[in-house]
Structure formats: structure tokens, C-alpha cells
C-alpha atoms as a PDB file:
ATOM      1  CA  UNK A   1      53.669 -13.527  46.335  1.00  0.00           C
ATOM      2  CA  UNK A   2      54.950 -14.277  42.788  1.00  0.00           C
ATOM      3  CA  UNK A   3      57.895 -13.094  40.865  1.00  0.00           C
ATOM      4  CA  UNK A   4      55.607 -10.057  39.876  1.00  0.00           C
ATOM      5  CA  UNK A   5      55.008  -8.834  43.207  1.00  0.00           C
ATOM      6  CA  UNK A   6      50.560  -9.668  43.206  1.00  0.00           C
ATOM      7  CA  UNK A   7      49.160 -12.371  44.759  1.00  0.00           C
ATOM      8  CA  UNK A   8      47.666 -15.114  43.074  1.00  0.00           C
ATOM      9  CA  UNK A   9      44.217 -13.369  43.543  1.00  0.00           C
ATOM     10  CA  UNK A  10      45.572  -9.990  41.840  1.00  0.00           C
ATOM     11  CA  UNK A  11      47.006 -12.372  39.315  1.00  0.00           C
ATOM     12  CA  UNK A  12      43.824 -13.952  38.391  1.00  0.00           C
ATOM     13  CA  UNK A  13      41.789 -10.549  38.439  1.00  0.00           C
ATOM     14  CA  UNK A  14      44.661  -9.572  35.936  1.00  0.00           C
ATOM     15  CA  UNK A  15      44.006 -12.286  33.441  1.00  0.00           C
ATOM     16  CA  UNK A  16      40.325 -12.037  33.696  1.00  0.00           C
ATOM     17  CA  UNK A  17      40.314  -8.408  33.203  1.00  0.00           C
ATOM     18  CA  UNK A  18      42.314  -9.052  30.053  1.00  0.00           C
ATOM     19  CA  UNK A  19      40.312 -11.556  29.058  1.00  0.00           C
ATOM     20  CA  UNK A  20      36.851  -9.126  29.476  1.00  0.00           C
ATOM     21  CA  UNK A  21      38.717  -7.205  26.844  1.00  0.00           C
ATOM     22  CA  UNK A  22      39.018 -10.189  24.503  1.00  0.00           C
ATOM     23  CA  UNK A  23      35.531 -10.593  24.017  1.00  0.00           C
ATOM     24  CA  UNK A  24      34.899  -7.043  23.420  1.00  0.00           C
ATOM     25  CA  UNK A  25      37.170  -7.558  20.433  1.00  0.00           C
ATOM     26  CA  UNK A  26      35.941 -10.265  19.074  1.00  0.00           C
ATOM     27  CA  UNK A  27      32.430  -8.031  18.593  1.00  0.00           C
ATOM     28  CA  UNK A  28      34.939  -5.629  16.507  1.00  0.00           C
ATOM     29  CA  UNK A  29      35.019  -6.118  12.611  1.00  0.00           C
ATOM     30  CA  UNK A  30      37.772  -8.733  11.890  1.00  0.00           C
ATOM     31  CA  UNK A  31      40.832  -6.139  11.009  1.00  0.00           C
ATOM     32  CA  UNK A  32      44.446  -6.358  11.529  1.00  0.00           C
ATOM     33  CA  UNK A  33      44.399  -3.805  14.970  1.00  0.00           C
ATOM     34  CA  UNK A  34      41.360  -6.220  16.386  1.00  0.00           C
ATOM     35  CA  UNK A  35      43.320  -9.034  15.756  1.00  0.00           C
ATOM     36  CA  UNK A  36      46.161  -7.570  17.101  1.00  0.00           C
ATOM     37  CA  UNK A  37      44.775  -6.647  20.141  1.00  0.00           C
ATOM     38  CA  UNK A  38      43.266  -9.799  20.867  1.00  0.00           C
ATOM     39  CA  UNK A  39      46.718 -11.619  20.845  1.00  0.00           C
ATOM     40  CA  UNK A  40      47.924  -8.765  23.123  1.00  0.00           C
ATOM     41  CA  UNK A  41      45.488  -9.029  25.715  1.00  0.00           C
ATOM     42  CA  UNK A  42      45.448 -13.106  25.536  1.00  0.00           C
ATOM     43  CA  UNK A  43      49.523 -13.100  26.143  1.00  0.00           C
ATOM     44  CA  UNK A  44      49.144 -10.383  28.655  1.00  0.00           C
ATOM     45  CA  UNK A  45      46.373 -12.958  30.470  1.00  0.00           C
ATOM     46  CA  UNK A  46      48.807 -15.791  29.696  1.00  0.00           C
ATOM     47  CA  UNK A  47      51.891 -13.909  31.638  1.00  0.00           C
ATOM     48  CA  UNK A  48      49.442 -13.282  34.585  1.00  0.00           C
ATOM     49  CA  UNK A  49      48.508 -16.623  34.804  1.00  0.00           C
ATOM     50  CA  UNK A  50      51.941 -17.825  34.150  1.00  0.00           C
ATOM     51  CA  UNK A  51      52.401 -16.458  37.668  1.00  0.00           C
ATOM     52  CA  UNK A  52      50.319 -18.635  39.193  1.00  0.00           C
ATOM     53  CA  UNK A  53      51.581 -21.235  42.176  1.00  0.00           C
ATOM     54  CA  UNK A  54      51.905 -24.527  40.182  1.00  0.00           C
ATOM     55  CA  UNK A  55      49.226 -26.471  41.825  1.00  0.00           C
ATOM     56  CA  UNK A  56      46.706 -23.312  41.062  1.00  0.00           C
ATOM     57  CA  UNK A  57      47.659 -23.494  37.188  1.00  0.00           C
ATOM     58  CA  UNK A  58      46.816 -26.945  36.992  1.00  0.00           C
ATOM     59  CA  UNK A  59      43.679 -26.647  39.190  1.00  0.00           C
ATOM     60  CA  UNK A  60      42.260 -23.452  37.269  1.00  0.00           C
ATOM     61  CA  UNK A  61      43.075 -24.956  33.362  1.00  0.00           C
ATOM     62  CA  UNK A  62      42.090 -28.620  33.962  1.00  0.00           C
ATOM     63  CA  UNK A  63      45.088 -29.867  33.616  1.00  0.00           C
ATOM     64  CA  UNK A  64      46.003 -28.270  29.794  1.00  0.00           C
ATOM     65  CA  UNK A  65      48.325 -25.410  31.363  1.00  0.00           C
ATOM     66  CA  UNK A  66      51.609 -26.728  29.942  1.00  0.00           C
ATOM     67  CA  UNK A  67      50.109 -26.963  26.614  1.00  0.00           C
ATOM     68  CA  UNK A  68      48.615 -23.601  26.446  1.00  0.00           C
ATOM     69  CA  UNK A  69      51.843 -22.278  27.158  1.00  0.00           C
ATOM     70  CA  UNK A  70      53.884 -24.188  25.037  1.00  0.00           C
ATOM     71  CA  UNK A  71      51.633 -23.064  21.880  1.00  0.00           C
ATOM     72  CA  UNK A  72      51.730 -18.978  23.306  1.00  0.00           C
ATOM     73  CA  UNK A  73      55.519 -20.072  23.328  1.00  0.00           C
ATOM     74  CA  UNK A  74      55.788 -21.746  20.103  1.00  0.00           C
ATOM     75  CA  UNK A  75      53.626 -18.834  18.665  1.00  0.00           C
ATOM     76  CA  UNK A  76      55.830 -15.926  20.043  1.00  0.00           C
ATOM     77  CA  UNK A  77      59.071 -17.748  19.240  1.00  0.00           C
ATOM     78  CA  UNK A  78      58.103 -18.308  15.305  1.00  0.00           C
END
């Protein structure tokens, strides 16, 4: 179980189903709610798969994990 409560499977049915959402977007006309949205629903699959075991993280993102999260981090910090 992860600090969330889901298993890693419910975790990574999370993140995909955000990320189903994502692509819908990106068929929307490029405007400011669109683009908002996307960056909602790509941190919301971020924090899913933040929850990930370690090993699975690494395993699932080839290895770039820590620097997808750093730039989400960087980005939401400013």
C-alpha cells in the first residue's frame, strides 16, 4: 500500500487514466483552459506515480523518474 492508501496497480490505472485525458486535450484548440488542463491532469499522473514503490518508478520510466520529477518540481515551485 502507499502513502495514498491504492496499490501500486490502482496507482498506475490512476496515472494512465489521467494521461487518456491528456491526449484528448491535446485534440482541443490550443487555449489557455486546454493548456491548463493538460498540466492538471499530467501533475495529477505525476502524484500517482510518485506513489509508486521505488524499484517500480525506475522500472516503468527507464530510468528518467528523478528527472521528471525534479522538472514537475522545478515547474510548480517557480
Amino acid at each position: 500500500m502507499s502513502p495514498t492508501g491504492r496499490t501500486p496497480a490502482e496507482n498506475v490505472e490512476e496515472a494512465r487514466y489521467h494521461v487518456q485525458f491528456v491526449v484528448t486535450y491535446l485534440d482541443e484548440p490550443a487555449t489557455q483552459v486546454a493548456t491548463d488542463a493538460i498540466a492538471m491532469r499530467l501533475s495529477a499522473a505525476l502524484e500517482a506515480i510518485s506513489a509508486l514503490p521505488v524499484e517500480m518508478r525506475d522500472r516503468v520510466c527507464m530510468g528518467e523518474w528523478k528527472e521528471m520529477w525534479g522538472m514537475r518540481n522545478r515547474i510548480a515551485h517557480g
